[in-house]
Protein backbone atom coordinates (compact mmCIF):
# COMPACT_ATOMS: atom_id res chain seq x y z
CA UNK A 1 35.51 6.95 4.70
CA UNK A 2 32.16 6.27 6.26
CA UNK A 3 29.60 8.23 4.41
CA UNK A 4 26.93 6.14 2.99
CA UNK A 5 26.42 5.81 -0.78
CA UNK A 6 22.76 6.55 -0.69
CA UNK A 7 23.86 10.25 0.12
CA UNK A 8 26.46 10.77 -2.05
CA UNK A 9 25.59 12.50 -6.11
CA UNK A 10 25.16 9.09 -8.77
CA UNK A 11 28.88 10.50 -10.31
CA UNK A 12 30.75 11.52 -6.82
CA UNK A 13 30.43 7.81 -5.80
CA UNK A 14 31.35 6.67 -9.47
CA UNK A 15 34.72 8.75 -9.10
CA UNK A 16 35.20 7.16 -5.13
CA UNK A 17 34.31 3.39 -6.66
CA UNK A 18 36.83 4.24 -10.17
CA UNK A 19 39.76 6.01 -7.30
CA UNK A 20 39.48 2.59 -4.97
CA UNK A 21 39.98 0.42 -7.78
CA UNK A 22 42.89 1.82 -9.29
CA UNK A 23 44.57 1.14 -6.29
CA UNK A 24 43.44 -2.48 -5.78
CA UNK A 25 45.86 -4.77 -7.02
CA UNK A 26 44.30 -7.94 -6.40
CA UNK A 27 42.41 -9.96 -8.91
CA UNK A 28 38.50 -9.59 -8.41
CA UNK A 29 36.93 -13.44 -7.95
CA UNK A 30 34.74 -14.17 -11.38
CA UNK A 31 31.56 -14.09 -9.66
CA UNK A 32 32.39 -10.66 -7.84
CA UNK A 33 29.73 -8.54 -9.68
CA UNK A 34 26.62 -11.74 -9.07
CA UNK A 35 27.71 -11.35 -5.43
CA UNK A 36 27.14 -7.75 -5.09
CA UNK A 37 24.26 -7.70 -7.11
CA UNK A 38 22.61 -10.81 -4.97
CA UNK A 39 23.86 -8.46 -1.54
CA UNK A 40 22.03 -5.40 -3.46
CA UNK A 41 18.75 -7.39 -3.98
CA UNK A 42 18.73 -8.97 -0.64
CA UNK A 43 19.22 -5.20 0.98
CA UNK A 44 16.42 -4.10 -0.82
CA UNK A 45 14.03 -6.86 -0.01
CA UNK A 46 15.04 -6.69 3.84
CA UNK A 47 13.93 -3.10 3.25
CA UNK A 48 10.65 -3.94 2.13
CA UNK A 49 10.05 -6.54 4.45
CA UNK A 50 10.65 -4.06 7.48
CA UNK A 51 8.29 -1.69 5.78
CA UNK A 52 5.62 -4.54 5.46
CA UNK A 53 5.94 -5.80 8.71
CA UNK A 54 6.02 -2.23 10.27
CA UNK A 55 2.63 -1.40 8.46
CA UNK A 56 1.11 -4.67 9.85
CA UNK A 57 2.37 -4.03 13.66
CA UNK A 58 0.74 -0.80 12.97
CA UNK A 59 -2.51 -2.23 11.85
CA UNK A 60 -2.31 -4.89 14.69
CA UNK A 61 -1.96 -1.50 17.29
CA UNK A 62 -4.69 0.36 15.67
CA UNK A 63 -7.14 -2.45 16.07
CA UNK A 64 -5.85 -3.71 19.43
CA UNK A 65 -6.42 0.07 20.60
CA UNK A 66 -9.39 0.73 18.82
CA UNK A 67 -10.92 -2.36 20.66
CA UNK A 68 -9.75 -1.56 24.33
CA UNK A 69 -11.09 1.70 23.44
CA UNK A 70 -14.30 0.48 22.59
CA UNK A 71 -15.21 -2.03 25.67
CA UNK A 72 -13.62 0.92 27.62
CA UNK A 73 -16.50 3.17 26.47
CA UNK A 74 -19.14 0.51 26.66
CA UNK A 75 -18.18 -0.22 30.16
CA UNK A 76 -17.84 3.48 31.44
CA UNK A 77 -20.73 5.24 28.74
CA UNK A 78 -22.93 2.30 28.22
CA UNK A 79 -25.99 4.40 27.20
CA UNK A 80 -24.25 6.68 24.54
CA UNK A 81 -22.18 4.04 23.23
CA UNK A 82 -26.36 1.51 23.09
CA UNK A 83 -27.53 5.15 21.26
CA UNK A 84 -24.43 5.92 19.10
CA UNK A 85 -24.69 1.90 18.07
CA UNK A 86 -27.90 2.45 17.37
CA UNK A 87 -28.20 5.48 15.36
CA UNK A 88 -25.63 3.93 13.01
CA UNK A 89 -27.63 0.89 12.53
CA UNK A 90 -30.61 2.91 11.74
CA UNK A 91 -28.44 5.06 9.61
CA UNK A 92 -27.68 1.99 7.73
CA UNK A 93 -31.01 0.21 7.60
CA UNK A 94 -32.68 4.12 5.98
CA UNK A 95 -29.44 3.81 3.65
CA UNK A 96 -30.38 0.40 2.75
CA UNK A 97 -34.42 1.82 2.06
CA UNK A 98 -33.34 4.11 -0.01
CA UNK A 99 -30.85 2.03 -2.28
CA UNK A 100 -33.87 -0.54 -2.76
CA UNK A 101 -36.10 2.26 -3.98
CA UNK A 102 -33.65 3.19 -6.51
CA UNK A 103 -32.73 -0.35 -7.99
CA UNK A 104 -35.58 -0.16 -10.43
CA UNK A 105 -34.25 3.48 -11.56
CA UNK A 106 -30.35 2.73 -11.93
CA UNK A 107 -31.80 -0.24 -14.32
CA UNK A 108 -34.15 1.65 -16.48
CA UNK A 109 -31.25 4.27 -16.29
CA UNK A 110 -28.27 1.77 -17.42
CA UNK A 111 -30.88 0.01 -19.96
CA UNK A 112 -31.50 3.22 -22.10
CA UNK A 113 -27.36 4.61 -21.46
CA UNK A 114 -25.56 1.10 -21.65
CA UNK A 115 -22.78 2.55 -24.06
CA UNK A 116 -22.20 4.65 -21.95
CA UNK A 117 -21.76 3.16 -18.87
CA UNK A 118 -19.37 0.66 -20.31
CA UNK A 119 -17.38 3.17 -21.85
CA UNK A 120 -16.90 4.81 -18.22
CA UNK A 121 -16.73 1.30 -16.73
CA UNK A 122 -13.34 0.76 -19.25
CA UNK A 123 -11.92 4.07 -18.23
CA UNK A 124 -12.23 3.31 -14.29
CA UNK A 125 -10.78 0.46 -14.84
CA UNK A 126 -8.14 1.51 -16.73
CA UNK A 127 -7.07 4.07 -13.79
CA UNK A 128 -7.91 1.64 -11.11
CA UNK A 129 -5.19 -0.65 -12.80
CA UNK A 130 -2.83 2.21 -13.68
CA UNK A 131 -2.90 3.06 -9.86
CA UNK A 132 -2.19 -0.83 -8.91
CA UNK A 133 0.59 -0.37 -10.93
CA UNK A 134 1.91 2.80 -9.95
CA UNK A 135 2.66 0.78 -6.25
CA UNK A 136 3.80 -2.12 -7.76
CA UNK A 137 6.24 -1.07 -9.86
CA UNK A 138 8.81 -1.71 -7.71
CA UNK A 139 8.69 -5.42 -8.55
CA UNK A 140 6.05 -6.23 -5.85
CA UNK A 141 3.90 -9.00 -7.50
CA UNK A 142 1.31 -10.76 -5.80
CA UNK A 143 1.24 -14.39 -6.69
């Protein structure tokens, strides 16, 4: 029967597995069930490791593309691509103004509301480490 397991109902496959061994006759080696289990893991980590390396030929694409794309349009539009440049940097240089005029405010703000800062500060942790968590609960830990 070739129908993968992964498509089969939890009990369906539990009946199949019970049905096959009934009939088996030969002893099973002792370290049978460490074998399977070891096959299991090493499945599951081949699966992961295509995903990972799939998500970093993706990235590699993206940024390989996104380049070409760019000396492309500095080559063919180099006078929108000099004003689109430079509206960002201004963009970022009136951004940067207006943070530095509002230093002195975010202090006297935090000085007078501390309690409450840190009490929000706790809570965004808290999700920011729930959410780590939620993707690495399959066993992914980062060493």
């Amino acid at each position: 029967m070739a129908m993968s397991t992964d498509k089969l109902p939890k009990n369906k496959f539990d009946e199949m597995l019970a049905q096959a061994l009934k009939g088996h006759s030969e002893p099973l080696p002792s370290d049978f069930t460490n074998r399977m289990l070891r096959q299991i893991s090493q499945i599951q980590q081949q699966r992961i490791l295509a995903w990972v390396i799939l998500q970093q030929r993706l990235a590699l694409a993206a940024c390989i593309v996104f380049g070409g794309v760019a000396i492309v349009a500095a080559t063919i539009f180099p006078d929108i691509t000099a004003a689109v440049f430079r509206s960002i940097a201004m963009s970022v240089t009136q951004q940067g103004e207006a943070l530095t005029d509002r230093i002195p405010q975010a202090i006297r703000a935090f000085s007078s509301e501390w309690q409450s800062y840190m009490i929000f500060g706790g809570a965004l942790g808290f999700a920011v480490y729930s959410f780590v968590e939620l993707f690495l609960k399959d066993g992914l830990r980062i060493a």
